[in-house]
C-alpha atoms as a PDB file:
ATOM      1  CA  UNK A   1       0.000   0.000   0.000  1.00  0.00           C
ATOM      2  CA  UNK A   2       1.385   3.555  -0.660  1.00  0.00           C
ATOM      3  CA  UNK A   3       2.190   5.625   2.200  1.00  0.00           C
ATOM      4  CA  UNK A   4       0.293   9.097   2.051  1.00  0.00           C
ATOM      5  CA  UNK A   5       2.368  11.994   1.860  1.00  0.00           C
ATOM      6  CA  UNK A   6       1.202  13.020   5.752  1.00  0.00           C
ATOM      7  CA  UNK A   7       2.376  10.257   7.253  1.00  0.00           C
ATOM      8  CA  UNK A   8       5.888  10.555   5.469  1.00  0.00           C
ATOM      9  CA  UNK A   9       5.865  14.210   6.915  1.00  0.00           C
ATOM     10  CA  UNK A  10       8.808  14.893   9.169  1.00  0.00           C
ATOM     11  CA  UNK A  11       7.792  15.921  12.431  1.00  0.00           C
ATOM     12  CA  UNK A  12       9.964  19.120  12.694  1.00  0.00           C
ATOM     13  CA  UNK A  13       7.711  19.677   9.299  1.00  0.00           C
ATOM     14  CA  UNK A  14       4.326  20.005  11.733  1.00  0.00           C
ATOM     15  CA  UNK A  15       2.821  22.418  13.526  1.00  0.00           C
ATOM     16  CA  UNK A  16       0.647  22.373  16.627  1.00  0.00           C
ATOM     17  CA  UNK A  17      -2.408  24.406  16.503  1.00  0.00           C
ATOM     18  CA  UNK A  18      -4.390  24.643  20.128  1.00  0.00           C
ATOM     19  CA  UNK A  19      -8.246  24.249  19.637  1.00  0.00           C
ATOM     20  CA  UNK A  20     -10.627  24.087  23.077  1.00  0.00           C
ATOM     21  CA  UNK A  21     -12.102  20.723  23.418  1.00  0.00           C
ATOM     22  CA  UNK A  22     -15.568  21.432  21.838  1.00  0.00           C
ATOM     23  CA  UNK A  23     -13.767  22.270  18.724  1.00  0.00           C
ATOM     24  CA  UNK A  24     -11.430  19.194  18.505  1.00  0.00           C
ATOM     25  CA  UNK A  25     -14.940  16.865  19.173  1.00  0.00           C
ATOM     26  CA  UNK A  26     -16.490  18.893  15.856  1.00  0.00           C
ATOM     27  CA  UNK A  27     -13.561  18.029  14.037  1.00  0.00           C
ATOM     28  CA  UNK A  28     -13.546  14.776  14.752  1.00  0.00           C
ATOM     29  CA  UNK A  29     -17.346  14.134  13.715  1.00  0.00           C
ATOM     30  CA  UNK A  30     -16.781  15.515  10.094  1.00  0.00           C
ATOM     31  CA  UNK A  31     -13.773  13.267   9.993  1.00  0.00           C
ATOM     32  CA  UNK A  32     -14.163  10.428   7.569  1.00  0.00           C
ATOM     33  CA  UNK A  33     -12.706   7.175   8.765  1.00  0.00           C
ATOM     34  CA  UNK A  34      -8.771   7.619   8.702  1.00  0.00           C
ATOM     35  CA  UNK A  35      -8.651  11.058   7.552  1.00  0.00           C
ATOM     36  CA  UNK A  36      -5.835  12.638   9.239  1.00  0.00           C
ATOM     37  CA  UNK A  37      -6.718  16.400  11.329  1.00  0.00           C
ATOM     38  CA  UNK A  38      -4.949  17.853   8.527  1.00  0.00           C
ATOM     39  CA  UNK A  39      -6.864  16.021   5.998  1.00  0.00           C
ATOM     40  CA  UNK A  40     -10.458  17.428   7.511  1.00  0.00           C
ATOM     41  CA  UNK A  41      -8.888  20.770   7.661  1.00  0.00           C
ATOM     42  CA  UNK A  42      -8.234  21.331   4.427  1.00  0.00           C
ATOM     43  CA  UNK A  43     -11.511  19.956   3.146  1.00  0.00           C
ATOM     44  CA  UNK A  44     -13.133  22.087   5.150  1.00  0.00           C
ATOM     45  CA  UNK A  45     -11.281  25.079   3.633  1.00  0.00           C
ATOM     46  CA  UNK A  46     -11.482  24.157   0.246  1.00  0.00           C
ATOM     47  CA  UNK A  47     -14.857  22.812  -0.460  1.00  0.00           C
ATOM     48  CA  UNK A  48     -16.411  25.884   0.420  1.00  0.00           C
ATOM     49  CA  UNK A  49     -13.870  27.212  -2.729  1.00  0.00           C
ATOM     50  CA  UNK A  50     -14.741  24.157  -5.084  1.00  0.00           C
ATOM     51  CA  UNK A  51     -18.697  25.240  -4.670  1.00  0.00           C
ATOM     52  CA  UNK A  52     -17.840  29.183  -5.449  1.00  0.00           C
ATOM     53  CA  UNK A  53     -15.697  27.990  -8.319  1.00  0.00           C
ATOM     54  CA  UNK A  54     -18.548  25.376  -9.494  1.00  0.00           C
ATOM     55  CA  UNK A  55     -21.426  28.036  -8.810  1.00  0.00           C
ATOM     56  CA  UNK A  56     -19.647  30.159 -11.597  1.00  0.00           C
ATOM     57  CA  UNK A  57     -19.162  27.379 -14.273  1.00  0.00           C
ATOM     58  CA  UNK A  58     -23.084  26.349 -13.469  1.00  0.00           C
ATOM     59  CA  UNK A  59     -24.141  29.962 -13.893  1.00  0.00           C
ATOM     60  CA  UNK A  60     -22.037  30.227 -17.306  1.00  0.00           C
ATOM     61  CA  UNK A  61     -24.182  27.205 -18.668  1.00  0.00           C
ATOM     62  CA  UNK A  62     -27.183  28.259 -17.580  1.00  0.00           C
ATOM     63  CA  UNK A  63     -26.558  31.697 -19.629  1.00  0.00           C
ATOM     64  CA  UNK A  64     -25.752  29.975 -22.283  1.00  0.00           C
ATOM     65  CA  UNK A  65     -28.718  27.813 -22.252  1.00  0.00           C
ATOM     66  CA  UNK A  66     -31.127  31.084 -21.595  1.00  0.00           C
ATOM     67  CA  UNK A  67     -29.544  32.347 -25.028  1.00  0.00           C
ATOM     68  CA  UNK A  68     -29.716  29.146 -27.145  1.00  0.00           C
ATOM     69  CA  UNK A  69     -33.512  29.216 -25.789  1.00  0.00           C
ATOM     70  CA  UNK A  70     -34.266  32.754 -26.040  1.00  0.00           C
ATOM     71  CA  UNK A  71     -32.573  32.472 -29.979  1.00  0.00           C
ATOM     72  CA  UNK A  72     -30.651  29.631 -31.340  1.00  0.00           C
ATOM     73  CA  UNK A  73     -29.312  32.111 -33.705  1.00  0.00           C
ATOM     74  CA  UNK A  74     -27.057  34.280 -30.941  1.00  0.00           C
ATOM     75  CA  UNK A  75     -23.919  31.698 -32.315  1.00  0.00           C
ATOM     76  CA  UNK A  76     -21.295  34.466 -30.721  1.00  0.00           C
ATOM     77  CA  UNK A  77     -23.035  35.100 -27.136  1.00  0.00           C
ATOM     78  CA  UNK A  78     -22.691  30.996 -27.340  1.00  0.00           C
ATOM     79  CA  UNK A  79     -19.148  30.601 -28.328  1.00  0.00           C
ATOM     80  CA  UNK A  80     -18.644  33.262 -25.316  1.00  0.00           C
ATOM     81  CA  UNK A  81     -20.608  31.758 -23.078  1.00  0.00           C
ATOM     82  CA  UNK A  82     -18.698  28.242 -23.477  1.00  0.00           C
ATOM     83  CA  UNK A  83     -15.515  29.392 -23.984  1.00  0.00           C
ATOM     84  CA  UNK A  84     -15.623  31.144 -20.306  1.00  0.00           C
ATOM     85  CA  UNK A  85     -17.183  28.139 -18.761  1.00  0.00           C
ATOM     86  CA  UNK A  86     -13.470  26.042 -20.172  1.00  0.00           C
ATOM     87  CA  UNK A  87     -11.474  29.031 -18.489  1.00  0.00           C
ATOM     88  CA  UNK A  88     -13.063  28.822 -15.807  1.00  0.00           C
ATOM     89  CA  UNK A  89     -12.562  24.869 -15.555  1.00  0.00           C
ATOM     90  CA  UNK A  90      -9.427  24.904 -16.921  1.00  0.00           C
ATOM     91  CA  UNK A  91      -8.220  27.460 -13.978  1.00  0.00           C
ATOM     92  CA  UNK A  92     -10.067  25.336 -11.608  1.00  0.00           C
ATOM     93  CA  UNK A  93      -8.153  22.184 -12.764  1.00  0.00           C
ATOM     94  CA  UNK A  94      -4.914  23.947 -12.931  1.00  0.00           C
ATOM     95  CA  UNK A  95      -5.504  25.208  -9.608  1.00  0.00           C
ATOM     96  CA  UNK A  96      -6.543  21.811  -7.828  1.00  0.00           C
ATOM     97  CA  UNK A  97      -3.716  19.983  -9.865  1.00  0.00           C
ATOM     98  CA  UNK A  98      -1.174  22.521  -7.608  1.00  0.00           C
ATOM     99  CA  UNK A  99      -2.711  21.153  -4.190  1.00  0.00           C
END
């Protein structure tokens, strides 16, 4: 089986972040079954960013699917449309690939 990164981590690589009880007992609940402290943390953080990032390429197709409906004909508002909604992947992609 291959080791995950974290638990190759040296330990002069770690930090130690204080959190009261109550707080440690919330993290553990949305822990998934051996996901690391750091491994909740983070998802926390970034799905919150995934859905913000997701909400924009969602509201790019439904635009383009208003103008296709309003007029079939509106070829450039489409080509826009789409062509924003694979930057905006694309940068998403990019972005998660550097994580």
């Amino acid at each position: 089986m291959v080791q995950n990164l974290e638990t190759r981590v040296k330990r002069e690589d770690t930090k130690i972040i204080r959190v009261i009880p109550k707080t440690h007992e919330r993290l553990t609940k949305h822990g998934r079954k051996g996901e690391t402290y750091n491994q909740i943390i983070t998802r926390l953080i970034e799905e919150p960013e995934f859905m913000e990032k997701a909400e924009k390429v969602l509201e790019k197709a439904n635009e383009a699917e208003r103008i296709h409906q309003q007029d079939g004909k509106r070829t450039f508002e489409l080509e826009q449309s789409f062509a924003e909604m694979k930057r905006l992947i694309e940068q998403f992609v990019n972005e998660l690939k550097t994580r």
